[in-house]
Protein backbone atom coordinates (compact mmCIF):
# COMPACT_ATOMS: atom_id res chain seq x y z
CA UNK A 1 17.30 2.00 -7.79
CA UNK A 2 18.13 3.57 -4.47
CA UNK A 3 14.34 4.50 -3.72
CA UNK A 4 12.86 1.38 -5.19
CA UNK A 5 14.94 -0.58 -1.66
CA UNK A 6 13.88 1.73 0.69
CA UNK A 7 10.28 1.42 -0.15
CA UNK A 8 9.95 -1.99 0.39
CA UNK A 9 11.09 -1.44 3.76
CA UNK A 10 8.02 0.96 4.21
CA UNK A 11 4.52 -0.70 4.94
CA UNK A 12 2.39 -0.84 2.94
CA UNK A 13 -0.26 2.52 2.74
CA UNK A 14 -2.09 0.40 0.33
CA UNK A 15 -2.59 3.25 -2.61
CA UNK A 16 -3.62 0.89 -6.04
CA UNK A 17 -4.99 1.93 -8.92
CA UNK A 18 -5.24 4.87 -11.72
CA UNK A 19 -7.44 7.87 -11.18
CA UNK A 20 -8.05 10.80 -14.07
CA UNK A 21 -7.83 14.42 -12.68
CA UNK A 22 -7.43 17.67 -13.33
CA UNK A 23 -5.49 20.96 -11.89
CA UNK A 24 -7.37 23.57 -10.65
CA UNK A 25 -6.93 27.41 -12.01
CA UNK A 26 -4.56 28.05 -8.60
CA UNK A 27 -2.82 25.09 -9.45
CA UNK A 28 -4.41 22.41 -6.51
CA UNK A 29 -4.64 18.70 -7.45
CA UNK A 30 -7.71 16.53 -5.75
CA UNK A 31 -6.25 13.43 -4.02
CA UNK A 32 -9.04 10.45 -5.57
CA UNK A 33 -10.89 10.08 -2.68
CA UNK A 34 -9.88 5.95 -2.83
CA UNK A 35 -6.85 7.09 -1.80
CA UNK A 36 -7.35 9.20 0.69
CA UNK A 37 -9.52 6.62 2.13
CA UNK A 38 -5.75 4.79 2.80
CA UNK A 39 -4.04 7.65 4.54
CA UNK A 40 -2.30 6.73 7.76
CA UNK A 41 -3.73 8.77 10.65
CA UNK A 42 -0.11 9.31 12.04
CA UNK A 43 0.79 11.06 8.92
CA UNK A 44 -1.10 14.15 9.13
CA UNK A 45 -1.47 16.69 6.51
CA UNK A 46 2.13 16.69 5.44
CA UNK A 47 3.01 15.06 2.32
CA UNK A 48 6.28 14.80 0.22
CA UNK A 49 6.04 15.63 -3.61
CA UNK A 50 9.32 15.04 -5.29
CA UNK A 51 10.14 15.82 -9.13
CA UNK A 52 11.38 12.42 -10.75
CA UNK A 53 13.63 12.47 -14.14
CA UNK A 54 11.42 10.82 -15.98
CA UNK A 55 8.96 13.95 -15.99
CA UNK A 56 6.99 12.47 -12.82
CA UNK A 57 5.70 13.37 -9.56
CA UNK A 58 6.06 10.84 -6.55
CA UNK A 59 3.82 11.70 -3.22
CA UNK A 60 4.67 10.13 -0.35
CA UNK A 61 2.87 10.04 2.96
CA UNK A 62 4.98 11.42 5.79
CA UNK A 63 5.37 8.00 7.36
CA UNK A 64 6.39 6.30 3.90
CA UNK A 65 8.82 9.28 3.29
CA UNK A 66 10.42 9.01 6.90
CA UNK A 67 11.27 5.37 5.88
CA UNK A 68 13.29 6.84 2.44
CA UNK A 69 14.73 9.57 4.99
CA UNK A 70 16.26 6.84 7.08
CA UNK A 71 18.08 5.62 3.98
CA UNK A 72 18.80 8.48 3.04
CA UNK A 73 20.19 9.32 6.71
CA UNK A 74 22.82 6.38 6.41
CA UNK A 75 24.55 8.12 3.31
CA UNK A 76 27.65 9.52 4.01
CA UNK A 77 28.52 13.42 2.93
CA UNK A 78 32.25 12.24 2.24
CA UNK A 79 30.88 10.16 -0.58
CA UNK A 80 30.83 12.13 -3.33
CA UNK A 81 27.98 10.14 -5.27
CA UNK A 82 26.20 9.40 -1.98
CA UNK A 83 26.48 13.01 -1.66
CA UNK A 84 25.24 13.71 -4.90
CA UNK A 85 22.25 11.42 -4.61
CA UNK A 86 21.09 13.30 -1.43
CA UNK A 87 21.88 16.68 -3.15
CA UNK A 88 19.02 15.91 -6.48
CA UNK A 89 16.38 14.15 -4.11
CA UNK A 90 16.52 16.84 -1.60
CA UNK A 91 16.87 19.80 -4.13
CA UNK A 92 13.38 18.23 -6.30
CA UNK A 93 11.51 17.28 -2.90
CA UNK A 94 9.41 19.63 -1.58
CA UNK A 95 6.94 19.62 1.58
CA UNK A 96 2.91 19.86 0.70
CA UNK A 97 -0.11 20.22 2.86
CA UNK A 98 -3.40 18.41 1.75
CA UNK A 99 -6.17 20.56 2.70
CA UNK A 100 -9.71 20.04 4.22
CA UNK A 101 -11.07 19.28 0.80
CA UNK A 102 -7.65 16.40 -0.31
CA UNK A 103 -6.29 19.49 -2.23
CA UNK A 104 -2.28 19.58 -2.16
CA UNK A 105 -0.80 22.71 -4.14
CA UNK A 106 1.23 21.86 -6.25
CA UNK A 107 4.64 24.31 -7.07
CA UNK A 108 4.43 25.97 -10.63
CA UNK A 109 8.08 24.53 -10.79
CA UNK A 110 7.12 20.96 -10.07
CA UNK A 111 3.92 21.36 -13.03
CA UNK A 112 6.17 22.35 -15.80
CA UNK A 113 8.68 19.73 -15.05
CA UNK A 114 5.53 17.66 -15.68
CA UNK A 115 4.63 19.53 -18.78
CA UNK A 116 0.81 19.57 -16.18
CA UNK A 117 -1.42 22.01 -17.31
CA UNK A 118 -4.95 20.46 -16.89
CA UNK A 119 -5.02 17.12 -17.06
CA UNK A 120 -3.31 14.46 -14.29
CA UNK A 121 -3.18 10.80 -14.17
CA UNK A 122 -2.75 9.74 -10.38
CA UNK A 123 -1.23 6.27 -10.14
CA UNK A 124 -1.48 4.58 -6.80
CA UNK A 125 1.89 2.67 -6.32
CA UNK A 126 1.76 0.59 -2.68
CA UNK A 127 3.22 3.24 -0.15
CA UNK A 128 2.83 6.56 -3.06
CA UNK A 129 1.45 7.66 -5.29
CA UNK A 130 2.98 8.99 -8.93
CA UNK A 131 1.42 11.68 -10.86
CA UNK A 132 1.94 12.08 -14.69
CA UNK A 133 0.84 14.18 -17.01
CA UNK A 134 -1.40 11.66 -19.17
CA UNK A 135 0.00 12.21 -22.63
CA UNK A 136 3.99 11.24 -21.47
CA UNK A 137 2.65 8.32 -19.05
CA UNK A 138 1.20 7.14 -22.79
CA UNK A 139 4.63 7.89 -24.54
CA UNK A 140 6.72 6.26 -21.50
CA UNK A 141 4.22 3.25 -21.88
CA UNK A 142 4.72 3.15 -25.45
CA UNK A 143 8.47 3.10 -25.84
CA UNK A 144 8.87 0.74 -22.81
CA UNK A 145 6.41 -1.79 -24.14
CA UNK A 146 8.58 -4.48 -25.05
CA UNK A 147 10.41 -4.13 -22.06
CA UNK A 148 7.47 -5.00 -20.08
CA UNK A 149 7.10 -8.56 -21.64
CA UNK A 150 10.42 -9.53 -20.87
CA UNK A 151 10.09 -8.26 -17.19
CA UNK A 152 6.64 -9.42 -15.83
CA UNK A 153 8.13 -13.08 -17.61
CA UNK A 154 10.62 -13.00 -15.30
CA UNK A 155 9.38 -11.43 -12.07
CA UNK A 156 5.72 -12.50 -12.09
């Protein structure tokens, strides 16, 4: 897929592993501190959370996002689909502050796409991370299982 090129041109933050969260009451997710360990300085506090269609979250470092923007940059508006594309990232992306504590909020909109009430499952992917709510990451695991086989056979 589109964003699965332009992160490999990204280096590498590093973020591996699974972590088990939870939301707060004001809706505030705790970044594992492991991760936050791997934060690029030059980032900042800005973050990009963007809603994926399979019920996801993706956070990107500012850096790591500023490599998708560059992609992103090269579409052209006179393409409809490239158009298009631009039009659903931009319209499920939204810009998040992490806090003095590793707290980002998290928009009410971007937890029920989710289906997030309580628990999280923080996933560190390379240069993001992806945030499910634990009982679909099961389900998506589940149906995809034979899939996986087949594909780590032929890539690893």
């Amino acid at each position: 897929m589109f964003l699965a090129a332009a992160n490999k041109a990204t280096e590498m933050a590093g973020f591996i592993g699974k972590e088990n969260h939870t939301i707060d009451d004001k809706g505030r997710l705790m970044i594992p501190v492991k991760f936050r360990k791997k934060f690029d300085p030059a980032s900042g506090s800005e973050f990009f959370l963007m809603k994926m269609q399979e019920k996801s979250l993706e956070l990107y470092e500012r850096t790591a996002w500023e490599a998708v923007k560059k992609k992103l940059d090269g579409l052209s508006d006179f393409n409809p689909e490239e158009r298009k594309l631009k039009m659903l990232i931009y319209g499920n992306l939204e810009s998040v502050e992490i806090d003095k504590q590793g707290r980002i909020a998290v928009p009410k909109e971007f937890l029920e796409h989710t289906k997030i009430t309580k628990d999280v499952t923080i996933i560190g992917a390379d240069n993001k991370m992806i945030i499910w709510n634990p009982d679909l990451l099961r389900e998506k695991l589940n149906e995809d299982e034979p899939q996986y086989e087949t594909l780590t056979q032929r890539i690893l």
